[in-house]
C-alpha atoms as a PDB file:
ATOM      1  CA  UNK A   1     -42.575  -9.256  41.278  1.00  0.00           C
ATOM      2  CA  UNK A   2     -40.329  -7.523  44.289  1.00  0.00           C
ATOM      3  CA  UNK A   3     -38.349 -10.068  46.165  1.00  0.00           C
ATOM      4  CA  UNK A   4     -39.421 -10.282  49.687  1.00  0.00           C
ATOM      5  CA  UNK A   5     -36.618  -8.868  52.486  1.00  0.00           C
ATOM      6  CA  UNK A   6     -35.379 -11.072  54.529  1.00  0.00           C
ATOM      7  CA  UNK A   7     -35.441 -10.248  58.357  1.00  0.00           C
ATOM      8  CA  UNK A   8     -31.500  -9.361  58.387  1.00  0.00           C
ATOM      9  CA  UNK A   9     -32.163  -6.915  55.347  1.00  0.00           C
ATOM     10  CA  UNK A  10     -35.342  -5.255  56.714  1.00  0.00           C
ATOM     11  CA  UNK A  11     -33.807  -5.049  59.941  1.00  0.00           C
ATOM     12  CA  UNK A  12     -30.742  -2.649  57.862  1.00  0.00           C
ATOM     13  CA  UNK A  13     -33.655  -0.809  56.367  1.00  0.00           C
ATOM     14  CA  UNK A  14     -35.110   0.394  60.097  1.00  0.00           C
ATOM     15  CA  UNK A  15     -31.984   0.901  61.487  1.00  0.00           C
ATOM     16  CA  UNK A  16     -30.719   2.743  58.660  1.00  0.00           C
ATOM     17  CA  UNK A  17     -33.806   4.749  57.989  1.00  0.00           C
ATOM     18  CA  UNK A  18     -33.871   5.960  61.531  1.00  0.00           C
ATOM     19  CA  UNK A  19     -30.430   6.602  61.652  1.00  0.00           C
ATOM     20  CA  UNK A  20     -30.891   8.774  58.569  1.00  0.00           C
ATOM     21  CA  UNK A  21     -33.976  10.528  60.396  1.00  0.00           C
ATOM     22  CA  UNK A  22     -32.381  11.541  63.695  1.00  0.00           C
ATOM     23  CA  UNK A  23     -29.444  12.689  61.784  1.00  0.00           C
ATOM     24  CA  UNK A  24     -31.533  14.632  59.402  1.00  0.00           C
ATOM     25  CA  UNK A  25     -33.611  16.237  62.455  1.00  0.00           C
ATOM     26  CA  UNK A  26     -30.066  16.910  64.360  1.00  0.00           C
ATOM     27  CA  UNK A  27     -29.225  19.177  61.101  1.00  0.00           C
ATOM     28  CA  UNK A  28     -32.370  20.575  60.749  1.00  0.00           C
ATOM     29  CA  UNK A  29     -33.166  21.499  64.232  1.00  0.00           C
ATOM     30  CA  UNK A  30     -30.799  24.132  65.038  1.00  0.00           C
ATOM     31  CA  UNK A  31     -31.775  26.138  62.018  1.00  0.00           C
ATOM     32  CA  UNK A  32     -35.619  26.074  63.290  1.00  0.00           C
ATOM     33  CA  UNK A  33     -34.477  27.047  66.510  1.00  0.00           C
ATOM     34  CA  UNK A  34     -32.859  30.141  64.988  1.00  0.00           C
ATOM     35  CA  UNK A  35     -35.867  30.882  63.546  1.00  0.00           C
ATOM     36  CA  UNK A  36     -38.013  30.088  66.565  1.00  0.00           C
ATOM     37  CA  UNK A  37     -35.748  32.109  68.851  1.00  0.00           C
ATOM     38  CA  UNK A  38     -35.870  35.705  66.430  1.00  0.00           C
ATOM     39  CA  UNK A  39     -39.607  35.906  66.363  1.00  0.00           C
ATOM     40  CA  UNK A  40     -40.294  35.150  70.163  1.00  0.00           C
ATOM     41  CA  UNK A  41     -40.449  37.164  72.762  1.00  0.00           C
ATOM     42  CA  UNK A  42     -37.747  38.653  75.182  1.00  0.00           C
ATOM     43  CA  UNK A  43     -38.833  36.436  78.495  1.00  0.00           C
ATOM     44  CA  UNK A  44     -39.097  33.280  76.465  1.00  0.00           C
ATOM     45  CA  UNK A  45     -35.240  33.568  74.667  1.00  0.00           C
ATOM     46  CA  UNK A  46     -33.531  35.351  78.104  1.00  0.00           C
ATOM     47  CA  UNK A  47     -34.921  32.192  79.791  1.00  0.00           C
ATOM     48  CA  UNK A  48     -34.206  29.665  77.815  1.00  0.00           C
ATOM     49  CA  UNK A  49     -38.087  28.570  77.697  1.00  0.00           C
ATOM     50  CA  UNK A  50     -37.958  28.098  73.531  1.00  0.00           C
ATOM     51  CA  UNK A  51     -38.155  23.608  72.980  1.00  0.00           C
ATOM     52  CA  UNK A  52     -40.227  23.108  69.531  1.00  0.00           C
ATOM     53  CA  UNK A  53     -42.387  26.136  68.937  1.00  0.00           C
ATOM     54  CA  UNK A  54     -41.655  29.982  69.378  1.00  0.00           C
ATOM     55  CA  UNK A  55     -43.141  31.646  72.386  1.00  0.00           C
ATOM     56  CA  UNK A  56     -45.158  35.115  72.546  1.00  0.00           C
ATOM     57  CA  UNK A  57     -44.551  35.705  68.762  1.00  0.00           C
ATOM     58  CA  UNK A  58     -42.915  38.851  67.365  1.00  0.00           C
ATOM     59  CA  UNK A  59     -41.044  39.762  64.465  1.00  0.00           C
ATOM     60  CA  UNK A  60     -39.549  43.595  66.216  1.00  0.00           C
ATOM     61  CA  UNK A  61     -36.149  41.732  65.765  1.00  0.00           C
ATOM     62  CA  UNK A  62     -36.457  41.478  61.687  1.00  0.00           C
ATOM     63  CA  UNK A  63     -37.989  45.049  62.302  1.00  0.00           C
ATOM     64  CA  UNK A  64     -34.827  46.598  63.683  1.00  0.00           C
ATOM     65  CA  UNK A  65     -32.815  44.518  61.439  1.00  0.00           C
ATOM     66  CA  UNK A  66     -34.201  45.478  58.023  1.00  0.00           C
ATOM     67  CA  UNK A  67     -34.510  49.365  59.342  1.00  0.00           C
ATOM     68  CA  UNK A  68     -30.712  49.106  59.925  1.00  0.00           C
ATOM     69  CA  UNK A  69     -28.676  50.532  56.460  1.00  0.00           C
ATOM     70  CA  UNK A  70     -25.337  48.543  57.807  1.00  0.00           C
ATOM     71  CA  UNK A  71     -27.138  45.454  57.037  1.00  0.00           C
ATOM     72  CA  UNK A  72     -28.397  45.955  53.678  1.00  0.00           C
ATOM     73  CA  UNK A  73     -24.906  47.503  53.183  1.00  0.00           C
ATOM     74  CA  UNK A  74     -23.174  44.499  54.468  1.00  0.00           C
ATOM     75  CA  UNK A  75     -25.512  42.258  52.665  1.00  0.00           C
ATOM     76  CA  UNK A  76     -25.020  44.074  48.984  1.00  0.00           C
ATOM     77  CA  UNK A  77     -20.984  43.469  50.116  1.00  0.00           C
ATOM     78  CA  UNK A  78     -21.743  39.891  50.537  1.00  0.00           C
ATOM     79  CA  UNK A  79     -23.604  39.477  46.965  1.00  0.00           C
ATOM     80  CA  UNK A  80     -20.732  41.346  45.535  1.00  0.00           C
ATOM     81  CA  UNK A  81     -18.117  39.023  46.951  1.00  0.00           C
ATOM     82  CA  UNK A  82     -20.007  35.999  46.274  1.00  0.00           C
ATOM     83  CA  UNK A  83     -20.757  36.865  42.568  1.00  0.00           C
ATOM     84  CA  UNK A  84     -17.436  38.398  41.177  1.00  0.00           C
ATOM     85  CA  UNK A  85     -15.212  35.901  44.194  1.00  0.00           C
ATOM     86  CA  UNK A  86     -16.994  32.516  42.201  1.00  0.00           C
ATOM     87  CA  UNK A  87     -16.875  33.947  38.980  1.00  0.00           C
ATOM     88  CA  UNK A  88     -13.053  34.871  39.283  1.00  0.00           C
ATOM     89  CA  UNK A  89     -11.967  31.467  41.120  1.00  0.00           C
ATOM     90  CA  UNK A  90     -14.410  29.253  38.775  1.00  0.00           C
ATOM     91  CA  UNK A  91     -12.832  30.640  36.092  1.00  0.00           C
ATOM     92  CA  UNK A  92      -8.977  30.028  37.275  1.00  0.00           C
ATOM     93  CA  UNK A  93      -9.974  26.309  38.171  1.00  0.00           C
ATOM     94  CA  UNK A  94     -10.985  26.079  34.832  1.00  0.00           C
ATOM     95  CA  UNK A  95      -8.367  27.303  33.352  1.00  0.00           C
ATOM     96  CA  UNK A  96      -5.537  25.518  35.819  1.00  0.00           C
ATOM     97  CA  UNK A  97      -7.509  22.058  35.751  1.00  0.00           C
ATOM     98  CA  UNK A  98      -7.814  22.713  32.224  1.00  0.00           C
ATOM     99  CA  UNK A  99      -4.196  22.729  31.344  1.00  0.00           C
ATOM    100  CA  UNK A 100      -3.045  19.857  34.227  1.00  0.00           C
ATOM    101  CA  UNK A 101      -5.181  17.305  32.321  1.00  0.00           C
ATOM    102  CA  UNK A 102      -3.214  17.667  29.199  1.00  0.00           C
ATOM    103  CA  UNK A 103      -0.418  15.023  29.211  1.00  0.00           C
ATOM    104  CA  UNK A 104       1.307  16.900  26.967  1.00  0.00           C
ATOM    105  CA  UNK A 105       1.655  19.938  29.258  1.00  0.00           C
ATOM    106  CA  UNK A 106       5.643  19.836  29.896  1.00  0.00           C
ATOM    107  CA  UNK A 107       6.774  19.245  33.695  1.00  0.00           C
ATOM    108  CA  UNK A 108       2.810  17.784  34.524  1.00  0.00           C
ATOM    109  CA  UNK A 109       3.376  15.547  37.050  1.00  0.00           C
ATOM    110  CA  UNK A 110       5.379  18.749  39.062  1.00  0.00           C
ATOM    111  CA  UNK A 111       2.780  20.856  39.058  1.00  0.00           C
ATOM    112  CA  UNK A 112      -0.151  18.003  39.728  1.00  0.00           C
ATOM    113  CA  UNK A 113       2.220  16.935  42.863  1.00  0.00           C
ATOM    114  CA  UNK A 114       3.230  21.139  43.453  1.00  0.00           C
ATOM    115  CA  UNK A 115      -1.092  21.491  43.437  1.00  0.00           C
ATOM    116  CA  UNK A 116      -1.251  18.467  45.856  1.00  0.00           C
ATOM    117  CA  UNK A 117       1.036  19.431  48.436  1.00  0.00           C
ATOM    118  CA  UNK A 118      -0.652  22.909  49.276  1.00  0.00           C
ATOM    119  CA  UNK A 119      -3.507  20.410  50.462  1.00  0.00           C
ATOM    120  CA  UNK A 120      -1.208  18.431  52.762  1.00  0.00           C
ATOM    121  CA  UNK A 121       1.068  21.483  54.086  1.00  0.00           C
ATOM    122  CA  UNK A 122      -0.359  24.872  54.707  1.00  0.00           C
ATOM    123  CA  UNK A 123       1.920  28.032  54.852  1.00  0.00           C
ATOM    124  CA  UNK A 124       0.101  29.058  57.560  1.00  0.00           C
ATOM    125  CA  UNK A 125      -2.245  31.945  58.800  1.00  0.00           C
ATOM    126  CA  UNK A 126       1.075  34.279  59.031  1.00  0.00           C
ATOM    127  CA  UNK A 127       2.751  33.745  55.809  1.00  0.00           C
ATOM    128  CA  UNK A 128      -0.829  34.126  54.046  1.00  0.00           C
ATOM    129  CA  UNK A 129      -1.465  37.067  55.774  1.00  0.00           C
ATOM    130  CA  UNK A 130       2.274  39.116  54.748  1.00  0.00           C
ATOM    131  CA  UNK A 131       1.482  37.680  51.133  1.00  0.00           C
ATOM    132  CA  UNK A 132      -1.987  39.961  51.345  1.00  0.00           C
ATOM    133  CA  UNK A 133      -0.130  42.993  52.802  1.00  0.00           C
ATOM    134  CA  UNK A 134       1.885  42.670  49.840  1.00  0.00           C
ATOM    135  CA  UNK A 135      -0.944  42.131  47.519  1.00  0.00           C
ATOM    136  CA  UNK A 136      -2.589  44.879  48.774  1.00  0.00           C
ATOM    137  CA  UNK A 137       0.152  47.223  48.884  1.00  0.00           C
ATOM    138  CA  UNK A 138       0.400  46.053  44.744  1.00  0.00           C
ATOM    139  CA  UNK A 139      -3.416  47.008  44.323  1.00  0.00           C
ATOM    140  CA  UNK A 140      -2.511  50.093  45.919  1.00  0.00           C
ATOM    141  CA  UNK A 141      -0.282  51.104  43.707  1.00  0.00           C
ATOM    142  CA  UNK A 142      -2.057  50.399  40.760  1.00  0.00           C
ATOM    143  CA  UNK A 143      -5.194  52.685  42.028  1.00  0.00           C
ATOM    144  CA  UNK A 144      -7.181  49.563  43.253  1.00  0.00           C
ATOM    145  CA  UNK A 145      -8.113  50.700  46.385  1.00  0.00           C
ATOM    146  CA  UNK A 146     -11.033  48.657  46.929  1.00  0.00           C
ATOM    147  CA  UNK A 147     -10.209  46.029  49.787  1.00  0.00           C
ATOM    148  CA  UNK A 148     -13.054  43.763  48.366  1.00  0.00           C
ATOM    149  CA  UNK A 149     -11.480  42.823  45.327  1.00  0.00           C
ATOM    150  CA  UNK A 150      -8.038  41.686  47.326  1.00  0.00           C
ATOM    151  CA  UNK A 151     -10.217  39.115  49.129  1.00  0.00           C
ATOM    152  CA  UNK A 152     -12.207  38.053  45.608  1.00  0.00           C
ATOM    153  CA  UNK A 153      -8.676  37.981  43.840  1.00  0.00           C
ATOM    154  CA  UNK A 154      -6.329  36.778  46.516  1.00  0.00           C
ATOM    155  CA  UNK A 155      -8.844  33.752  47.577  1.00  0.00           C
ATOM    156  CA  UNK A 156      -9.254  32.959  43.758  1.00  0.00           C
ATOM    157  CA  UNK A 157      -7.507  29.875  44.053  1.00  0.00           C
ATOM    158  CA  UNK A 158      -8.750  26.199  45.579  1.00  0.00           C
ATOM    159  CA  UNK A 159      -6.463  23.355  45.171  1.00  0.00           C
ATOM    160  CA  UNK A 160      -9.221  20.451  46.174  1.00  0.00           C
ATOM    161  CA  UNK A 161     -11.589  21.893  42.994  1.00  0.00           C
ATOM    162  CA  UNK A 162      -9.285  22.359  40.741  1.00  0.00           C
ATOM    163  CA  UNK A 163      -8.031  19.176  41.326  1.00  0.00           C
ATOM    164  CA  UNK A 164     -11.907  17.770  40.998  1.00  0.00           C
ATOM    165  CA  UNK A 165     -12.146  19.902  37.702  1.00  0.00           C
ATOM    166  CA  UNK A 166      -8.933  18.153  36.132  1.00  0.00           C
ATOM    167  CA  UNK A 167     -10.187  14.489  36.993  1.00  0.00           C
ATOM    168  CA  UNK A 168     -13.871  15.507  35.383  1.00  0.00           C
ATOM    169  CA  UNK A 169     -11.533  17.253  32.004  1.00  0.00           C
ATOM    170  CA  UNK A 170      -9.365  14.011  31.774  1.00  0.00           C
ATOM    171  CA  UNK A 171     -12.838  11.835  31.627  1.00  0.00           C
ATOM    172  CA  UNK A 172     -13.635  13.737  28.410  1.00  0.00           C
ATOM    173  CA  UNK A 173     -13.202  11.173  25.470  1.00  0.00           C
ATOM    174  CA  UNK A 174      -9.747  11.937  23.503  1.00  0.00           C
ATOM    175  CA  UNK A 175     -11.984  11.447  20.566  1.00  0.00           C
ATOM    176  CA  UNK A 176     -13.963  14.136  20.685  1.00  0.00           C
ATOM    177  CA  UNK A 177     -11.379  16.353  21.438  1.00  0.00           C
ATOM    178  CA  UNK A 178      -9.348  15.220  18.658  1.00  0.00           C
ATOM    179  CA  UNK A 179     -12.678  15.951  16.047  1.00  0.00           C
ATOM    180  CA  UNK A 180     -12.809  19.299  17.414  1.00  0.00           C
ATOM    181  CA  UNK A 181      -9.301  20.066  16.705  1.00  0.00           C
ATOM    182  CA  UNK A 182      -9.774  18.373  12.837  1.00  0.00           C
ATOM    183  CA  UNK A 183     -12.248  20.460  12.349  1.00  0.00           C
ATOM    184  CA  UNK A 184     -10.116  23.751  12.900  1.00  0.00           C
ATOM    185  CA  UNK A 185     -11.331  24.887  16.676  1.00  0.00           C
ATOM    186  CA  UNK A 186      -8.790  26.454  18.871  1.00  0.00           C
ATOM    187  CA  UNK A 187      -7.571  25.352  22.109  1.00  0.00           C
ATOM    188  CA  UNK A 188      -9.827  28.065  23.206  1.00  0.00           C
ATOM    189  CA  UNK A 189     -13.072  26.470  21.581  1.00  0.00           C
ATOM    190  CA  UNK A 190     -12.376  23.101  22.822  1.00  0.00           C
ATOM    191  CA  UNK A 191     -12.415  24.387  26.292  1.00  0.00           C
ATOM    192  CA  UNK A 192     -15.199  26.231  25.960  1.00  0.00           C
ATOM    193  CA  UNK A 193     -17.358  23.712  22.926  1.00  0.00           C
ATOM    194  CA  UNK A 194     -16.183  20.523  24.259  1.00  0.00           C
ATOM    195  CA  UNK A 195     -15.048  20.289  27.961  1.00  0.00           C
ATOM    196  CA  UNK A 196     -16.636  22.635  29.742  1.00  0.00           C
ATOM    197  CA  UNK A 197     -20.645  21.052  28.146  1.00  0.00           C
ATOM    198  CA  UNK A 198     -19.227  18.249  29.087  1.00  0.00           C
ATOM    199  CA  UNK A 199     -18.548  18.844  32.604  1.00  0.00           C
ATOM    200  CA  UNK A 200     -21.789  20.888  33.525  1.00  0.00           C
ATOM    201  CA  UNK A 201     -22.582  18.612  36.612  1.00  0.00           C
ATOM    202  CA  UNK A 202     -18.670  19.269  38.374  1.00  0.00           C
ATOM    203  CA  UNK A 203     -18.187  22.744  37.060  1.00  0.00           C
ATOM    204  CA  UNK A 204     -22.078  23.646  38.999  1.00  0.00           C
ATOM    205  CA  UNK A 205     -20.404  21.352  42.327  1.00  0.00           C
ATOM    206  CA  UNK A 206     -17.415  23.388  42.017  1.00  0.00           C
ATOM    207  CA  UNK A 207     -19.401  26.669  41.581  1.00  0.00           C
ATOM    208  CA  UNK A 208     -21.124  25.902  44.589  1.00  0.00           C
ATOM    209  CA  UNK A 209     -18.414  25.120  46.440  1.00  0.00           C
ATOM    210  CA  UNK A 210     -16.888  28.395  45.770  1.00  0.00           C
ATOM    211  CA  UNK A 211     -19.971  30.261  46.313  1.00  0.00           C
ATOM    212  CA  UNK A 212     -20.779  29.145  49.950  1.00  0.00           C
ATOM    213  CA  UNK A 213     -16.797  29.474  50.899  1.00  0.00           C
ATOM    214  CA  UNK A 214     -17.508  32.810  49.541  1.00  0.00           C
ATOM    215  CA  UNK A 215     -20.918  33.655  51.565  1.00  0.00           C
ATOM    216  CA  UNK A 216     -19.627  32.347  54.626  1.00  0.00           C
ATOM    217  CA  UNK A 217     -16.193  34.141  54.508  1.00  0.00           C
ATOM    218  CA  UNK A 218     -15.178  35.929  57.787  1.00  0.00           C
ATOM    219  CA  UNK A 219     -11.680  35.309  58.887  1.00  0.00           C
ATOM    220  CA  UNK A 220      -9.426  37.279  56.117  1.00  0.00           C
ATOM    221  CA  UNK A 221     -12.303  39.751  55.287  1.00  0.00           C
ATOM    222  CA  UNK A 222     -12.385  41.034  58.905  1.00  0.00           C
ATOM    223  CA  UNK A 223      -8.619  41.101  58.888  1.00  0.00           C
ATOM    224  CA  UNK A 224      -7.892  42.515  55.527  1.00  0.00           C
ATOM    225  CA  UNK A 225     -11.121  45.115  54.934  1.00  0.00           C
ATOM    226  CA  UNK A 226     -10.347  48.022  56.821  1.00  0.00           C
ATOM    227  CA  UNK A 227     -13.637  50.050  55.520  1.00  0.00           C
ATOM    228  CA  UNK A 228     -16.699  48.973  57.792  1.00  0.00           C
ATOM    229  CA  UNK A 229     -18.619  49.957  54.948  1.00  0.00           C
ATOM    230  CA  UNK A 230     -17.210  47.465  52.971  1.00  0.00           C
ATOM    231  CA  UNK A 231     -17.762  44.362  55.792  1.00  0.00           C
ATOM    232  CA  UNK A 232     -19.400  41.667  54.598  1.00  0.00           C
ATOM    233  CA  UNK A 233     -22.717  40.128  55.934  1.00  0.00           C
ATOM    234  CA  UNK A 234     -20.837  37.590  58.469  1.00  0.00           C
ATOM    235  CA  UNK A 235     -18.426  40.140  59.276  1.00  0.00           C
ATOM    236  CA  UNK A 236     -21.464  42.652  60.264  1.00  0.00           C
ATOM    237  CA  UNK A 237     -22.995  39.792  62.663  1.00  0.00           C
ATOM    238  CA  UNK A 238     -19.572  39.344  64.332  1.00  0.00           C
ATOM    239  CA  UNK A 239     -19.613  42.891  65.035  1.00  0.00           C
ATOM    240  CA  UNK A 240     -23.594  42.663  65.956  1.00  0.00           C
ATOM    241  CA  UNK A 241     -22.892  39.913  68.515  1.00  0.00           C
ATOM    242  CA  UNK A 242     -19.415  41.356  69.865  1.00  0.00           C
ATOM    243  CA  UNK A 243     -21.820  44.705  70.518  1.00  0.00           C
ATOM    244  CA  UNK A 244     -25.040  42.488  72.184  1.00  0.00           C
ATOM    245  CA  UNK A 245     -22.942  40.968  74.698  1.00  0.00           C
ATOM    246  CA  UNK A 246     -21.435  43.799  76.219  1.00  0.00           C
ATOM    247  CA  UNK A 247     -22.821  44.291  79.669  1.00  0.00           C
ATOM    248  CA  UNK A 248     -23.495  48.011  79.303  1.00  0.00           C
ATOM    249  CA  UNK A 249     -24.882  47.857  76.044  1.00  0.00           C
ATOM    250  CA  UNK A 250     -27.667  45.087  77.485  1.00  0.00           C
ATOM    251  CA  UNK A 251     -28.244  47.227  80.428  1.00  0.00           C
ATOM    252  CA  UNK A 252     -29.766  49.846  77.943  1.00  0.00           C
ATOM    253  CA  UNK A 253     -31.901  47.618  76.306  1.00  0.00           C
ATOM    254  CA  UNK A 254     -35.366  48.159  76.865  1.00  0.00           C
ATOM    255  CA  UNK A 255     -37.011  46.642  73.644  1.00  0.00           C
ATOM    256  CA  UNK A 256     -39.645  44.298  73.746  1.00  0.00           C
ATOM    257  CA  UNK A 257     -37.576  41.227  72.174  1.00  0.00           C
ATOM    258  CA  UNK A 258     -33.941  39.996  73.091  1.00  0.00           C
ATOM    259  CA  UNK A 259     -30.450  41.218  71.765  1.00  0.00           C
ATOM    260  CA  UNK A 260     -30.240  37.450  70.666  1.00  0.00           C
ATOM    261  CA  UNK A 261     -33.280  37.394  68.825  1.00  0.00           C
ATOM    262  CA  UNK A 262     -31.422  40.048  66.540  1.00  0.00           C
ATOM    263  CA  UNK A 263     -28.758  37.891  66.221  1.00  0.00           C
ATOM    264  CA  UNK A 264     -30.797  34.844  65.166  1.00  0.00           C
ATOM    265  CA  UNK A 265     -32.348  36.741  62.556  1.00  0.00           C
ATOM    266  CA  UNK A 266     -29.168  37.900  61.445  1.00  0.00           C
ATOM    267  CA  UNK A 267     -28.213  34.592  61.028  1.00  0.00           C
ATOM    268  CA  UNK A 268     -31.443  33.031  59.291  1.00  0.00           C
ATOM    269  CA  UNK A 269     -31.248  35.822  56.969  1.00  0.00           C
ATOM    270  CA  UNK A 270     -27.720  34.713  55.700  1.00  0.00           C
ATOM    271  CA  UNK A 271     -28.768  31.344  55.295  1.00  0.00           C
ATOM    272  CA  UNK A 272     -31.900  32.121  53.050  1.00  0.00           C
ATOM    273  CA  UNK A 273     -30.006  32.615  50.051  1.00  0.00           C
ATOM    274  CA  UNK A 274     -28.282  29.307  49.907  1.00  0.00           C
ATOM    275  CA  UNK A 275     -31.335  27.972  50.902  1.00  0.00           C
ATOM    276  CA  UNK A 276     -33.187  29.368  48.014  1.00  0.00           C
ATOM    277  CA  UNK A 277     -30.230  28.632  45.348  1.00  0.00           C
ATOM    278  CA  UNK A 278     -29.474  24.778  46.594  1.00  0.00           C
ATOM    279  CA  UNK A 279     -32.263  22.768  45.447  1.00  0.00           C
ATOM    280  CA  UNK A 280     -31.396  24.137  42.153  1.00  0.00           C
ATOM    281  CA  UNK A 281     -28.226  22.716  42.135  1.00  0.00           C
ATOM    282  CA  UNK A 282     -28.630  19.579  43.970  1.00  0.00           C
ATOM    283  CA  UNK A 283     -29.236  17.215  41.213  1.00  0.00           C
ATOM    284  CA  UNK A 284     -25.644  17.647  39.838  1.00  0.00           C
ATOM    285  CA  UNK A 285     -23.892  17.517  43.236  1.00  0.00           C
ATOM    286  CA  UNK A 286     -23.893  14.072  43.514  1.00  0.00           C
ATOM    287  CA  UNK A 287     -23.128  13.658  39.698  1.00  0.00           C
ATOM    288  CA  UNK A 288     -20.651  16.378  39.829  1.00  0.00           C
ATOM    289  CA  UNK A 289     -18.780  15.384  42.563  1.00  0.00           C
ATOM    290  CA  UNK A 290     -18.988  11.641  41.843  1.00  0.00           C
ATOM    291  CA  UNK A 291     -17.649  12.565  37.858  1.00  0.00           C
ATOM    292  CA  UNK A 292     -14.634  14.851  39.559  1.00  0.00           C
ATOM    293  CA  UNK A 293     -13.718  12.988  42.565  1.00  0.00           C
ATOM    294  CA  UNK A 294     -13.292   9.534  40.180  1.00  0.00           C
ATOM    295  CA  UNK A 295     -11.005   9.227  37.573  1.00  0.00           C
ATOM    296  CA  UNK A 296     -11.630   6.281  35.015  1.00  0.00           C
END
């Protein structure tokens, strides 16, 4: 039989389940608005007249958008960032998280502290962005001319996951390790047999991780991809919006829906996708990030 709340404990519960609610809505709402705001019509999102529900519906503005080749183009760039970029840093945290949770590794505690202190001092943006000239200028050389794979192999490093990757490797039992190795497996196949199995739940948290810093990258792909061909989906609505809001260019516009509502559907169409791939991977984020972030 349930014990029955007292008043102090069911007054938490109310408080804390409407707390929860509002801040849930607060999330959720400007993401319906988005939506709301591409399929009305041009009076209703020039005058601000969109609340709850979309006004004079239309959906010219995903018309225009899917007609347009620089967006499928810039959304293919995106998909090949976010594909190769995760596979290429997941499998460098690996590898460096791997190798820092060995306490045999020789000068350990340097490199755990050298990992650390990129977290608490940053380079900065100018320093970063010479080491990328040079890095490119290396790719270069080598025939990569491809500016997409500097930002996938340049950004292939983050010190926060591998950092959650080493404290999920060190919770690994010794023991099983130490069968593996008895019965003849390489350092290789321990990785592979043995730790990473074993760590499903933080390696998908840290995939993730990697994926939507991936998705969502702007700042050092506008700066470093010269090739507008090559621009990646965020990149493209930067350039979308920097184009809708000059005066001229709005002057011209005769269409039946509003230079914004382009823009908002540009925008719910990059969210989709993580939209679509998150529920998949929700039920080890919690695990993954609790078995990572804790180390027993």
């Amino acid at each position: 039989m349930k014990r029955r709340l007292e008043i102090s404990e069911l007054i938490f519960k109310i408080i804390s389940y409407v707390l929860l609610t509002v801040f849930a809505l607060a999330c959720l709402y400007p993401f319906l608005y988005a939506v709301f705001a591409s399929i009305s019509g041009r009076h209703a999102v020039e005058y601000n007249e969109i609340v709850l529900l979309p006004k004079a519906i239309q959906y010219d503005a995903f018309t225009w958008m899917f007609q347009q080749d620089t967006f499928w183009n810039s959304y293919s760039n995106t998909l090949y960032l976010t594909c190769f970029g995760t596979i290429w840093a997941l499998g460098v945290a690996i590898l460096g998280a791997y190798a820092l949770s060995k306490k045999r590794l020789l000068f350990r505690t340097f490199f755990n502290f050298y990992l650390v202190f990129t977290m608490w001092f940053s380079a900065g943006i100018v320093p970063q962005y010479l080491n990328y000239l040079a890095t490119k200028e290396v790719f270069n050389s080598i025939g990569i001319t491809d500016d997409k794979w500097l930002v996938i192999i340049a950004m292939g490093m983050a010190a926060m996951n591998i950092i959650l990757l080493r404290n999920a490797f060190e919770n690994v039992p010794s023991e099983i390790e130490e069968a593996a190795i008895v019965d003849g497996a390489s350092e290789f196949q321990v990785l592979t047999k043995v730790f990473i199995p074993m760590s499903k739940s933080t390696i998908a948290t840290v995939a993730l991780f990697f994926a939507i810093s991936r998705w969502n990258g702007y700042f050092w792909a506008r700066q470093m991809i010269s090739n507008q061909n090559e621009h990646p989906l965020q990149v493209f609505i930067r350039l979308q919006l920097e184009q809708f809001t000059d005066s001229e260019y709005i002057a011209g516009w005769n269409a039946t829906y509003a230079t914004d509502s382009v823009i908002y559907a540009l925008i719910v169409c990059s969210i989709v996708p993580i939209l679509i791939i998150y529920p998949f991977i929700q039920k080890y984020f919690a695990k993954g990030t609790n078995a990572g972030g804790v180390k027993e």
